[in-house]
PDB file of N, CA and C in Angstrom:
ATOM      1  N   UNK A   1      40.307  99.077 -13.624  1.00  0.00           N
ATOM      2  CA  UNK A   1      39.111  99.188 -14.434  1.00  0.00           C
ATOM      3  C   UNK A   1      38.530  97.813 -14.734  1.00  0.00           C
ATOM      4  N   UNK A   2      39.046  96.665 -15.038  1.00  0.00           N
ATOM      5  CA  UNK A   2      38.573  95.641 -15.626  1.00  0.00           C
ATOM      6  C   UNK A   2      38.314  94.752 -14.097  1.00  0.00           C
ATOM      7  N   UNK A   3      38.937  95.288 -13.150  1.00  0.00           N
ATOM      8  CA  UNK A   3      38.797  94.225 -11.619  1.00  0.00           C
ATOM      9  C   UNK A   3      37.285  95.155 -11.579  1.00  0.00           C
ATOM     10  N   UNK A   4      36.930  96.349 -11.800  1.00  0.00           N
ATOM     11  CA  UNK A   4      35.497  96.652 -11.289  1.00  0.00           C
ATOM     12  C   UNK A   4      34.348  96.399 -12.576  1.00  0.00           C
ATOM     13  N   UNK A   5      34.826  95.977 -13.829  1.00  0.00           N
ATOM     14  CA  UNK A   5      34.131  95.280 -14.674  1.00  0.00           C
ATOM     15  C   UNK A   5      33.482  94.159 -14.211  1.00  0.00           C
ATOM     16  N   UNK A   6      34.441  93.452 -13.809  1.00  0.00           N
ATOM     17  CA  UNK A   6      34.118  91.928 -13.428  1.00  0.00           C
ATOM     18  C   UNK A   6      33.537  92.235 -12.120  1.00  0.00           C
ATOM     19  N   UNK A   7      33.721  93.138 -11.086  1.00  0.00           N
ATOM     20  CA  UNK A   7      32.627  93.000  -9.915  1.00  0.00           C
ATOM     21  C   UNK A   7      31.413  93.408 -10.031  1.00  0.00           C
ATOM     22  N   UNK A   8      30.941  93.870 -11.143  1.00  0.00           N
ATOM     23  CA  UNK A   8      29.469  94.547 -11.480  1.00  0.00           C
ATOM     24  C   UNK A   8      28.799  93.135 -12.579  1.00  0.00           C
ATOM     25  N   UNK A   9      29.566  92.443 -13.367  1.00  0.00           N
ATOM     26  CA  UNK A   9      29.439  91.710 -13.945  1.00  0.00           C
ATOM     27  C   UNK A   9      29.117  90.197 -12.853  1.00  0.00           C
ATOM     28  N   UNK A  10      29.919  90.275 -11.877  1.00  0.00           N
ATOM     29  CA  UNK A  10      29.191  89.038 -10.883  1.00  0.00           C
ATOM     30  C   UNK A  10      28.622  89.638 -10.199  1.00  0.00           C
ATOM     31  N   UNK A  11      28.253  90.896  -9.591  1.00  0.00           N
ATOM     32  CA  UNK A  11      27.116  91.688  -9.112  1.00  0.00           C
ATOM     33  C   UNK A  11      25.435  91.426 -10.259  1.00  0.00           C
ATOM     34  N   UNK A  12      25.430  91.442 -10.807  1.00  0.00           N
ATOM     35  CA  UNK A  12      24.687  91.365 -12.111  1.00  0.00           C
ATOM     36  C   UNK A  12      23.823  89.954 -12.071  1.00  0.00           C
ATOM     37  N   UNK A  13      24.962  89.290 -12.259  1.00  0.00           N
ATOM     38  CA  UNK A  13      24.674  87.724 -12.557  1.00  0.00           C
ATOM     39  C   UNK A  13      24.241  87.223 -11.292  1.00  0.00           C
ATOM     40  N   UNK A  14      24.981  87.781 -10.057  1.00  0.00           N
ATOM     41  CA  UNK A  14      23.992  86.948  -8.626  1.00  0.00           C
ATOM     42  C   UNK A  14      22.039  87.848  -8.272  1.00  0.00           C
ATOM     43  N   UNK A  15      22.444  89.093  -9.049  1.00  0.00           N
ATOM     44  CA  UNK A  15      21.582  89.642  -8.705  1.00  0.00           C
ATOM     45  C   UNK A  15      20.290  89.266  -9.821  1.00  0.00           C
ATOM     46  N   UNK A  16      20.660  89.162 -10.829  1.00  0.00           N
ATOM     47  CA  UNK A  16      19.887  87.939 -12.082  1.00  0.00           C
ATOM     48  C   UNK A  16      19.321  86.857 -11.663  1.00  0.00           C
ATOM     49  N   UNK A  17      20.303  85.773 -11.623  1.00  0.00           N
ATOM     50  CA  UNK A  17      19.871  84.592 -11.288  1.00  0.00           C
ATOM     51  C   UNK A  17      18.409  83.930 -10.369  1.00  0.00           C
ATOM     52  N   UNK A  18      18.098  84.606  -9.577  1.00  0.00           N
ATOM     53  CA  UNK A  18      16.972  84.348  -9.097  1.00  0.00           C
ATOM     54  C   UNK A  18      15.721  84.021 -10.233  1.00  0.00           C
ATOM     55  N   UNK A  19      15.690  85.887 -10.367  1.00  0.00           N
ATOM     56  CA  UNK A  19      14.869  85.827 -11.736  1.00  0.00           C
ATOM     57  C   UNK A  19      15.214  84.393 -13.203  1.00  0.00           C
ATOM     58  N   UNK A  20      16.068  84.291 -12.666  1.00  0.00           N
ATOM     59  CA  UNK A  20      16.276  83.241 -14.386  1.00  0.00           C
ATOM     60  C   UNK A  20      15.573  81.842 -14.042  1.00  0.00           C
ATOM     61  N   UNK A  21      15.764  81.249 -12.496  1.00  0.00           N
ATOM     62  CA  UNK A  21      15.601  80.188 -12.442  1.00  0.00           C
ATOM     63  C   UNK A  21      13.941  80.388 -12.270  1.00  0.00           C
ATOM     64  N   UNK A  22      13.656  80.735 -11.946  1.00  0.00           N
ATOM     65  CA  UNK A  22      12.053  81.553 -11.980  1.00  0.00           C
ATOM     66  C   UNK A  22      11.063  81.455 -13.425  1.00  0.00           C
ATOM     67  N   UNK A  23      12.027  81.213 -14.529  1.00  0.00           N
ATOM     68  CA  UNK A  23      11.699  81.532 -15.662  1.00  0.00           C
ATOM     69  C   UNK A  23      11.113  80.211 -16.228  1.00  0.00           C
ATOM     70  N   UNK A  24      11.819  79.099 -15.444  1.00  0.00           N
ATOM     71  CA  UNK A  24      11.510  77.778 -16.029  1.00  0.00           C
ATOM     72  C   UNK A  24      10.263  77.585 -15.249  1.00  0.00           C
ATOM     73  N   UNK A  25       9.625  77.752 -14.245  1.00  0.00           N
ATOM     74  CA  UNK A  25       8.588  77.543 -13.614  1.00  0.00           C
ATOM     75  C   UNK A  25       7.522  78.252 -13.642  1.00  0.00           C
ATOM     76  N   UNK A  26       7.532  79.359 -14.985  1.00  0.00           N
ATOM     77  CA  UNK A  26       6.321  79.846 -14.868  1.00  0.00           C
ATOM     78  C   UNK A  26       4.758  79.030 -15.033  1.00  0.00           C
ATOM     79  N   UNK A  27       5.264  78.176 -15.977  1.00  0.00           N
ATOM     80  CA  UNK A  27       3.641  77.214 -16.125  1.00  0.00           C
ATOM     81  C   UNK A  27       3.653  76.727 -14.512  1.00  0.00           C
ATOM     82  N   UNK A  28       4.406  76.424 -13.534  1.00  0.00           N
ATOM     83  CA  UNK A  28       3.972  75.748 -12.585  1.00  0.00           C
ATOM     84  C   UNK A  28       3.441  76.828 -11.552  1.00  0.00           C
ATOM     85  N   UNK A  29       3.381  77.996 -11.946  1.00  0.00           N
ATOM     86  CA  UNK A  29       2.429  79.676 -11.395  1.00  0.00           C
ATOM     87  C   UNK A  29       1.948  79.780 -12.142  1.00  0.00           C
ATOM     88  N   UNK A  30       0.513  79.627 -11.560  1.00  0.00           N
ATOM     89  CA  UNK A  30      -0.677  80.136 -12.483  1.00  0.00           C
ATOM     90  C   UNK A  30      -1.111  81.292 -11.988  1.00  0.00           C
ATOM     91  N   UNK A  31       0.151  81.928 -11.227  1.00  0.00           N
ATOM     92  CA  UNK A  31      -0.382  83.615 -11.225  1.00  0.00           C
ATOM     93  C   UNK A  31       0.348  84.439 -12.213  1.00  0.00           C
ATOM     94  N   UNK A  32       0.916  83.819 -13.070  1.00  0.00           N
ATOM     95  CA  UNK A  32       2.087  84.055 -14.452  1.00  0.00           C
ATOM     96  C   UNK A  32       1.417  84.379 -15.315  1.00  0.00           C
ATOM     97  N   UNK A  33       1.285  85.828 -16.088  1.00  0.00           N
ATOM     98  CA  UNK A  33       0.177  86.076 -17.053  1.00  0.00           C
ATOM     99  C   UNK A  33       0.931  84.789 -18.018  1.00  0.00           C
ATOM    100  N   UNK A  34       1.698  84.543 -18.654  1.00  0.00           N
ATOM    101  CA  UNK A  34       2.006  83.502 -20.020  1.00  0.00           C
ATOM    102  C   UNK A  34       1.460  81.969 -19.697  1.00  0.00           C
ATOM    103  N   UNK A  35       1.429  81.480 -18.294  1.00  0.00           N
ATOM    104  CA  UNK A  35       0.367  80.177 -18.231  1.00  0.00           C
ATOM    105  C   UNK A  35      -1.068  80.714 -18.554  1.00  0.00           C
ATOM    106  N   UNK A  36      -1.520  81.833 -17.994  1.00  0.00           N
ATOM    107  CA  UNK A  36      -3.219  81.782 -18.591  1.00  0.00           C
ATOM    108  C   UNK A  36      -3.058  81.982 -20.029  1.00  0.00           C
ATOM    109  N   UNK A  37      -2.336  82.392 -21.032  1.00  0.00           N
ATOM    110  CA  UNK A  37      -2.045  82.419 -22.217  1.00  0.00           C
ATOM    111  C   UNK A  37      -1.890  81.388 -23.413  1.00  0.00           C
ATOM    112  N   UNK A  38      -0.822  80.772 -22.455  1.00  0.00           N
ATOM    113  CA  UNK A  38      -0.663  79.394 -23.044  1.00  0.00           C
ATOM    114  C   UNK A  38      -2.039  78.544 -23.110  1.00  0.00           C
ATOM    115  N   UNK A  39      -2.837  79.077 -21.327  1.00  0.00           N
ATOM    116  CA  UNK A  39      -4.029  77.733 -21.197  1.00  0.00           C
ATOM    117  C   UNK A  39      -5.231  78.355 -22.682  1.00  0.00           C
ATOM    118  N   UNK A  40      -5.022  79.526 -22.889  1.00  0.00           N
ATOM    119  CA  UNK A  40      -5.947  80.424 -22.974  1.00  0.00           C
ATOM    120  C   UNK A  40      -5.922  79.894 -24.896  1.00  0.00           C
ATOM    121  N   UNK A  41      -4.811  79.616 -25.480  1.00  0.00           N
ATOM    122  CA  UNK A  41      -4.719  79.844 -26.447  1.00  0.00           C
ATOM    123  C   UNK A  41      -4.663  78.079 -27.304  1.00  0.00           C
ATOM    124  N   UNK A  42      -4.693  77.078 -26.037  1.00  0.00           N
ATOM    125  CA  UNK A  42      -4.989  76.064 -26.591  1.00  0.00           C
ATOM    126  C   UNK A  42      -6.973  75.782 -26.228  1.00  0.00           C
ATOM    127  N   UNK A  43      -7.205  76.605 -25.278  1.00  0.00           N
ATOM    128  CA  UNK A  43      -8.675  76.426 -24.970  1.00  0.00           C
ATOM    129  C   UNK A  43      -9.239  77.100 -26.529  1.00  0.00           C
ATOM    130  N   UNK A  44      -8.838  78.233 -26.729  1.00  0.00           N
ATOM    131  CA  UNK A  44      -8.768  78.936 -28.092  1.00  0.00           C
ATOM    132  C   UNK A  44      -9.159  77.459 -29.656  1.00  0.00           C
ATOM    133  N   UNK A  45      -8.031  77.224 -29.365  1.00  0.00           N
ATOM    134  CA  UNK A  45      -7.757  76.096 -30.633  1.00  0.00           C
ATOM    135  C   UNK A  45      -8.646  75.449 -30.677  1.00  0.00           C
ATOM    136  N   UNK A  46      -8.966  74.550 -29.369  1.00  0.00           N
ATOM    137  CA  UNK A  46     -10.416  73.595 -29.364  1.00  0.00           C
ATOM    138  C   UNK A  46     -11.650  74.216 -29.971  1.00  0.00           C
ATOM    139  N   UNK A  47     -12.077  75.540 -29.327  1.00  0.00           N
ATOM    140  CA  UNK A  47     -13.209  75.588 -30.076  1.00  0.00           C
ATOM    141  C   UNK A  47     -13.159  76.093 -31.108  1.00  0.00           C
ATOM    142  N   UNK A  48     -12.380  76.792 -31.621  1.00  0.00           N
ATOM    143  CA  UNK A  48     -12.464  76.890 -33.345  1.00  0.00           C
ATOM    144  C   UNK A  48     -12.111  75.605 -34.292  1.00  0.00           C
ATOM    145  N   UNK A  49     -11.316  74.462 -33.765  1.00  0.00           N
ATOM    146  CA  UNK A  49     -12.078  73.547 -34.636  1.00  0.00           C
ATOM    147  C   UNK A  49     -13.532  72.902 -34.385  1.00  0.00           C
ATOM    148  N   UNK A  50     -14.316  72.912 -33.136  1.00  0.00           N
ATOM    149  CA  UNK A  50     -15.533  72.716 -32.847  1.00  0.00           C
ATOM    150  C   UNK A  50     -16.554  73.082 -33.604  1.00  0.00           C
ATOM    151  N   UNK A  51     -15.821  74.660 -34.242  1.00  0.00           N
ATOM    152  CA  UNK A  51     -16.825  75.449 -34.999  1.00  0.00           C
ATOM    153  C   UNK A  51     -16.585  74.818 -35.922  1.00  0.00           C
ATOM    154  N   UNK A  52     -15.737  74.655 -36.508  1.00  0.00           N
ATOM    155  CA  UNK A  52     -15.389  74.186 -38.236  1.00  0.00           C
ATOM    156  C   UNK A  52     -15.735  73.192 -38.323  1.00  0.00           C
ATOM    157  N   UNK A  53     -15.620  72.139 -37.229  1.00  0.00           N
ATOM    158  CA  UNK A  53     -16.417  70.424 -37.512  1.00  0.00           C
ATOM    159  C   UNK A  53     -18.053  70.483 -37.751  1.00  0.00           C
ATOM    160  N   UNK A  54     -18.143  71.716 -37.143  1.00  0.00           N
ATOM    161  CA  UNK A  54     -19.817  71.926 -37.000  1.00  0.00           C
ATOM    162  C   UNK A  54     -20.185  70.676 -36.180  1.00  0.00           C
ATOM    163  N   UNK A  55     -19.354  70.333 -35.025  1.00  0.00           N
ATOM    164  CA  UNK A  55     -19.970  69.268 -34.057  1.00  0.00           C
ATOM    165  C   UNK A  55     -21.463  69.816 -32.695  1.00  0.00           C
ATOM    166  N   UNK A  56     -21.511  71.200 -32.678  1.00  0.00           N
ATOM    167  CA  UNK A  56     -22.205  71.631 -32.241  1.00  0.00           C
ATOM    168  C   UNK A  56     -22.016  73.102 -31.824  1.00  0.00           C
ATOM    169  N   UNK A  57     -23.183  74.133 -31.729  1.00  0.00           N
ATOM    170  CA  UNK A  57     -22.780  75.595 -31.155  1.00  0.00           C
ATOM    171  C   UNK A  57     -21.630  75.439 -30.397  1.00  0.00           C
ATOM    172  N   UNK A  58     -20.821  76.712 -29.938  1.00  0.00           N
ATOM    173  CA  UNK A  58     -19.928  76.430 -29.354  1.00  0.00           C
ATOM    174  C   UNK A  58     -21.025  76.775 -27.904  1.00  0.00           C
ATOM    175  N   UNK A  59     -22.448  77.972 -28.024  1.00  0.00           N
ATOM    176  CA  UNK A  59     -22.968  78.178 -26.429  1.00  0.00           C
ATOM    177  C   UNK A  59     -23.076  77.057 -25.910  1.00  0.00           C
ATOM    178  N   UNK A  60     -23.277  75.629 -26.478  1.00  0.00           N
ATOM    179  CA  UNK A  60     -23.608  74.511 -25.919  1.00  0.00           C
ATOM    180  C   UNK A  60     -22.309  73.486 -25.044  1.00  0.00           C
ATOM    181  N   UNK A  61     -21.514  73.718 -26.048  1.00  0.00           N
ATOM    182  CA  UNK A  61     -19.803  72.566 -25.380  1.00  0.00           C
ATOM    183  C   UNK A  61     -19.195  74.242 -24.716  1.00  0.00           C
ATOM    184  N   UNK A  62     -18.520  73.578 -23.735  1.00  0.00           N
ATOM    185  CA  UNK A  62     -17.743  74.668 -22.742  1.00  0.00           C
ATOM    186  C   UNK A  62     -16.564  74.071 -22.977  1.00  0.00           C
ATOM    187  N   UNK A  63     -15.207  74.950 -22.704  1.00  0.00           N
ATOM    188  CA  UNK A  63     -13.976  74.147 -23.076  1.00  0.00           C
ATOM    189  C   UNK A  63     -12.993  75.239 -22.055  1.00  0.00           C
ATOM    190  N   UNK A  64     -12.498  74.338 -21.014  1.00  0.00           N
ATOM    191  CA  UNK A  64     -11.313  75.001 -20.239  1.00  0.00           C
ATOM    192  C   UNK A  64     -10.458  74.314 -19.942  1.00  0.00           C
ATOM    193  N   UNK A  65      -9.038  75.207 -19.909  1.00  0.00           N
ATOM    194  CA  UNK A  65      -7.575  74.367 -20.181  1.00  0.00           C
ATOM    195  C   UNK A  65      -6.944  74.791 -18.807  1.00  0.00           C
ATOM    196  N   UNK A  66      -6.140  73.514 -17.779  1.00  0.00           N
ATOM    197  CA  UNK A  66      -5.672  74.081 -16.836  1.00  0.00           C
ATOM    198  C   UNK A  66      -3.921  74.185 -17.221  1.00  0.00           C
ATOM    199  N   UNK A  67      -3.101  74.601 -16.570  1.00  0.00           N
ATOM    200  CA  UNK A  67      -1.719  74.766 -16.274  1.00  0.00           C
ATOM    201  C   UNK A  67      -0.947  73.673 -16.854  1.00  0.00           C
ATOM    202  N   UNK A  68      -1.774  72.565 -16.617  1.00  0.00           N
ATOM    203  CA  UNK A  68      -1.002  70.792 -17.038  1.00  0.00           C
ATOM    204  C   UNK A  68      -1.407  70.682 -18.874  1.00  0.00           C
ATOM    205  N   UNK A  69      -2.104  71.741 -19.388  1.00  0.00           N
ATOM    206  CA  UNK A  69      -2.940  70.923 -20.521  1.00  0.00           C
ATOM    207  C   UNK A  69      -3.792  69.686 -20.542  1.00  0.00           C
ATOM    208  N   UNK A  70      -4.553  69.969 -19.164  1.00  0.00           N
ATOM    209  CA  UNK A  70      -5.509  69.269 -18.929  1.00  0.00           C
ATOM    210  C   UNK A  70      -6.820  69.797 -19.978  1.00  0.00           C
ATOM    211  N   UNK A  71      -7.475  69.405 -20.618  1.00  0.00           N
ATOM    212  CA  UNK A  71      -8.667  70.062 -20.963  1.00  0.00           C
ATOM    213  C   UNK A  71      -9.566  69.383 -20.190  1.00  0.00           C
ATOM    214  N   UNK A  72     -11.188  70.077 -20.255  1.00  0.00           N
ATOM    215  CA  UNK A  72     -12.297  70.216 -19.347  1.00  0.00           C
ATOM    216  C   UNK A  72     -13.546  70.368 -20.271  1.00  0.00           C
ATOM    217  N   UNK A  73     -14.478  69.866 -20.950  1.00  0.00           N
ATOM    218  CA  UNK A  73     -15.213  69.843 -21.707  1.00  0.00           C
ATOM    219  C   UNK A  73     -16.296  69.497 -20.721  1.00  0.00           C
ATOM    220  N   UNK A  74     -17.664  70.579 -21.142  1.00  0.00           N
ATOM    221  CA  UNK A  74     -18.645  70.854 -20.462  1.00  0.00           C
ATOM    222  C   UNK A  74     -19.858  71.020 -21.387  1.00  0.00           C
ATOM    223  N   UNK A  75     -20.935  70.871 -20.926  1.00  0.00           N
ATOM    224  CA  UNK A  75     -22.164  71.443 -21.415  1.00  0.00           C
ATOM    225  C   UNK A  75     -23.050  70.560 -21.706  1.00  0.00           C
ATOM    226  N   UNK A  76     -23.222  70.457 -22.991  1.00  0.00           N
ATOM    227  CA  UNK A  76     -24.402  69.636 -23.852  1.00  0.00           C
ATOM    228  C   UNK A  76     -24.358  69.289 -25.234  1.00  0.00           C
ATOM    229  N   UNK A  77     -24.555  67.806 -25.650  1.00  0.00           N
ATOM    230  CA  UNK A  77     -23.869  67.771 -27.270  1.00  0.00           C
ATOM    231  C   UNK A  77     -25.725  67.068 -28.040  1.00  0.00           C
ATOM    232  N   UNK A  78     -26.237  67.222 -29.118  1.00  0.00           N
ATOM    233  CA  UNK A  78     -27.169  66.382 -29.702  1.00  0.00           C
ATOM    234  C   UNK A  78     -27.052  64.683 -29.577  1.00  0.00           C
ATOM    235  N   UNK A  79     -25.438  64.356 -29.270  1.00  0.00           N
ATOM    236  CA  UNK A  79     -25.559  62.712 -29.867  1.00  0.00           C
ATOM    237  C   UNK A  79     -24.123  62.198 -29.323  1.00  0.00           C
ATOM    238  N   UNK A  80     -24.577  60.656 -28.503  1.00  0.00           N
ATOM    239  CA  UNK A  80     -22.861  60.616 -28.166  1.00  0.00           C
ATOM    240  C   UNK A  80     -22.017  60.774 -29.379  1.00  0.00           C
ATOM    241  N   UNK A  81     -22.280  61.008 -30.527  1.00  0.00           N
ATOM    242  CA  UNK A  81     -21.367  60.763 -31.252  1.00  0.00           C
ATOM    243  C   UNK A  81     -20.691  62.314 -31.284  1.00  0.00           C
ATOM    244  N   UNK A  82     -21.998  62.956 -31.379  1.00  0.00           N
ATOM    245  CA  UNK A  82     -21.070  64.554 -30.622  1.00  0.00           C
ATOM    246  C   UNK A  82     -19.763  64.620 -29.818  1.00  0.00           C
ATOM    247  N   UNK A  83     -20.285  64.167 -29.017  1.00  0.00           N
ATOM    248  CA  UNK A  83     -19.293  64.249 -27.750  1.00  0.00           C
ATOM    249  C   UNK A  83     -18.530  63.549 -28.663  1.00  0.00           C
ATOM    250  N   UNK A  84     -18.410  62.463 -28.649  1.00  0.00           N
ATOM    251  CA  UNK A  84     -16.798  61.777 -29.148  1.00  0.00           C
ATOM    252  C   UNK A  84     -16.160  62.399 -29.942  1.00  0.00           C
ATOM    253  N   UNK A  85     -16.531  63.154 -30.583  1.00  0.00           N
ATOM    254  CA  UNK A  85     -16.239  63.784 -31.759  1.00  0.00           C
ATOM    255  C   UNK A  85     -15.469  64.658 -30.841  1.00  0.00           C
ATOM    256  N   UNK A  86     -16.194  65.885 -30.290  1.00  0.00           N
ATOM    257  CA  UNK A  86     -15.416  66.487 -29.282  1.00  0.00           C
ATOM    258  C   UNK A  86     -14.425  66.380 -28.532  1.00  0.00           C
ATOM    259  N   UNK A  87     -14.629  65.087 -27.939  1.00  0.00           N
ATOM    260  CA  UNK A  87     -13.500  64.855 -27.023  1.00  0.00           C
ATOM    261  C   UNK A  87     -12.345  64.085 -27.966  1.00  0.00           C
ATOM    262  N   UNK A  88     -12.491  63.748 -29.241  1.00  0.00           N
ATOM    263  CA  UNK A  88     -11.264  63.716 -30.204  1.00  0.00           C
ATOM    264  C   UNK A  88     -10.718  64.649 -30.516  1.00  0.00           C
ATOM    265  N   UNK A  89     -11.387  65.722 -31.118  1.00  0.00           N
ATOM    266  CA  UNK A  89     -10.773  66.854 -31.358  1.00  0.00           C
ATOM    267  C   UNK A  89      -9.926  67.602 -30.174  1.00  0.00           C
ATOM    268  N   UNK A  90     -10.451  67.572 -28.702  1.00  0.00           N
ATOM    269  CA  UNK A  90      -9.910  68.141 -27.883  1.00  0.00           C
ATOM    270  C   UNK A  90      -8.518  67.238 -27.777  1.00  0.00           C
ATOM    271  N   UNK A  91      -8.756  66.132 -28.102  1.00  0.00           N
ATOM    272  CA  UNK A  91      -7.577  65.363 -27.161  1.00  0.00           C
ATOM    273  C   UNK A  91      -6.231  64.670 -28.997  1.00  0.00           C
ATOM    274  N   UNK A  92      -7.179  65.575 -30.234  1.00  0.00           N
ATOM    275  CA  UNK A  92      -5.717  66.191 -30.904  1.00  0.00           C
ATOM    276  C   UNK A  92      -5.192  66.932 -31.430  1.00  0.00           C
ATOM    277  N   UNK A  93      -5.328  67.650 -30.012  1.00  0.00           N
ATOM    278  CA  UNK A  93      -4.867  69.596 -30.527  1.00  0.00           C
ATOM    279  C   UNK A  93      -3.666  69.533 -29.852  1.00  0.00           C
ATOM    280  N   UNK A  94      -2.625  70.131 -30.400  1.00  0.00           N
ATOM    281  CA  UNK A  94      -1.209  70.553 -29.629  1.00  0.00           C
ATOM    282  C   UNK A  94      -1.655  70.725 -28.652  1.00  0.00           C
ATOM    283  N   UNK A  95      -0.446  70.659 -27.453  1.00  0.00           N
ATOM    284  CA  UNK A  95      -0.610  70.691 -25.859  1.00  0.00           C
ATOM    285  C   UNK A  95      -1.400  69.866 -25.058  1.00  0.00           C
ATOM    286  N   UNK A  96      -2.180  69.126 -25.575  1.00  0.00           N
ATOM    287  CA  UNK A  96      -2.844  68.879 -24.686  1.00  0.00           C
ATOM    288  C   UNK A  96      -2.555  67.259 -24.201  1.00  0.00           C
ATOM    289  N   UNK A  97      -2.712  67.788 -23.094  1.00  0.00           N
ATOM    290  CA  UNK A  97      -2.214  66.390 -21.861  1.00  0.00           C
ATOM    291  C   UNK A  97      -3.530  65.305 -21.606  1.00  0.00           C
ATOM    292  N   UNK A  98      -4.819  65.774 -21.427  1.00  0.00           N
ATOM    293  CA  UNK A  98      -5.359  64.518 -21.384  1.00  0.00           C
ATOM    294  C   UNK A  98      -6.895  65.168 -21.585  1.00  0.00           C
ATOM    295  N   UNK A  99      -8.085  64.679 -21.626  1.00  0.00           N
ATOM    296  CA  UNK A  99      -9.056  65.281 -21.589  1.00  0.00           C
ATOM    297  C   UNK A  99     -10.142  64.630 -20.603  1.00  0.00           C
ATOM    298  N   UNK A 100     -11.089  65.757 -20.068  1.00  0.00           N
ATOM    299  CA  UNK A 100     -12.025  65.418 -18.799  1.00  0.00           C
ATOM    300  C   UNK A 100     -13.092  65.937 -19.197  1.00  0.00           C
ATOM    301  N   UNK A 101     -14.145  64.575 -19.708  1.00  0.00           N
ATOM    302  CA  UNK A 101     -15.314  65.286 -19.970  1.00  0.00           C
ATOM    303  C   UNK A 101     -16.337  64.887 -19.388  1.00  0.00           C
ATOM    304  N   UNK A 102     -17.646  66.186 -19.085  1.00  0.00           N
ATOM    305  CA  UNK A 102     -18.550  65.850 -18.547  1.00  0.00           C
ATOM    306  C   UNK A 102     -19.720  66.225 -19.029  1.00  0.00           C
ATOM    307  N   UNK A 103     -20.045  66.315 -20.547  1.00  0.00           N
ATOM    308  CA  UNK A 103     -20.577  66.555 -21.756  1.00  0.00           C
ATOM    309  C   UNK A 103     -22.161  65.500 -21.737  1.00  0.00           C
ATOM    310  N   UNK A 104     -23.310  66.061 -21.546  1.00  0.00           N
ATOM    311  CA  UNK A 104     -24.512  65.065 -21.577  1.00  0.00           C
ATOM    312  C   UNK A 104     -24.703  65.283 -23.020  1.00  0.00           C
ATOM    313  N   UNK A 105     -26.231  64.246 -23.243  1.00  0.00           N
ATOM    314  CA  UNK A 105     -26.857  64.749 -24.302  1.00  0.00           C
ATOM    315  C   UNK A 105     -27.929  65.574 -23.975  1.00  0.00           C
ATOM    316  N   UNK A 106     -28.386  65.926 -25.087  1.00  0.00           N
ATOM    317  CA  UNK A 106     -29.404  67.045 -24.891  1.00  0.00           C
ATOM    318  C   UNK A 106     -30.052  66.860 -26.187  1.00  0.00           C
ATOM    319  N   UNK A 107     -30.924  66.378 -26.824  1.00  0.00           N
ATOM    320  CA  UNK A 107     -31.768  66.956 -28.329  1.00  0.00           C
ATOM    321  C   UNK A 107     -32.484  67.700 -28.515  1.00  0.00           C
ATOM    322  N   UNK A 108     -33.329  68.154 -27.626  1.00  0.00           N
ATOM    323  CA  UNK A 108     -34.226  69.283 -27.873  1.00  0.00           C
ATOM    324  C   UNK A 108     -33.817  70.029 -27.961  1.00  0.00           C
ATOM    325  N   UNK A 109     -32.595  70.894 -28.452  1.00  0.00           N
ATOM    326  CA  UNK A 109     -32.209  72.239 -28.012  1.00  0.00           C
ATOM    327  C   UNK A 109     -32.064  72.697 -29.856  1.00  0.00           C
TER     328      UNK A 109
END
């Protein structure tokens, strides 16, 4: 009884293991629903403090997060000081690895 314990028990564990080591590399698959989650939920963070700084609409700044915690800041701000503002806030929110912006001005809007 206990010799066929232990063969279902290393049956188990070889048949596991794949899956486990798999587990550490999900951010490096971005076909992994929990990386778009993760990207999803620090892209999240940025613009709700955007809103609260009142640095500008959010229809105007675009904000996307890749796999690395790269952020990606897009659109249109009133004033460089906008943007800087922006790209501070983006670059001190948890997770995030570096920021890439390509943010003009715009005043008439």
């Amino acid at each position: 009884m206990k010799a066929a314990i232990a063969v279902v028990t290393i049956a188990l564990g070889v048949a596991l293991a794949p899956g486990l080591s798999r587990a550490d590399d999900q951010d490096a698959d971005r076909s992994h629903p929990g990386t778009y989650v993760k990207d999803s939920a620090i892209t999240a963070k940025i613009k709700s403090k955007l809103a609260a700084d009142h640095v500008t609409s959010l229809g105007r700044i675009h904000v996307d997060t890749d796999a690395n915690g790269v952020v990606y800041l897009s659109g249109t701000a009133r004033s460089q000081e906008a943007i800087d503002k922006a790209v501070s806030i983006a670059k001190d929110t948890e997770h995030v690895t570096s920021v890439k912006s390509s943010l003009t001005i715009r005043q008439d809007d």
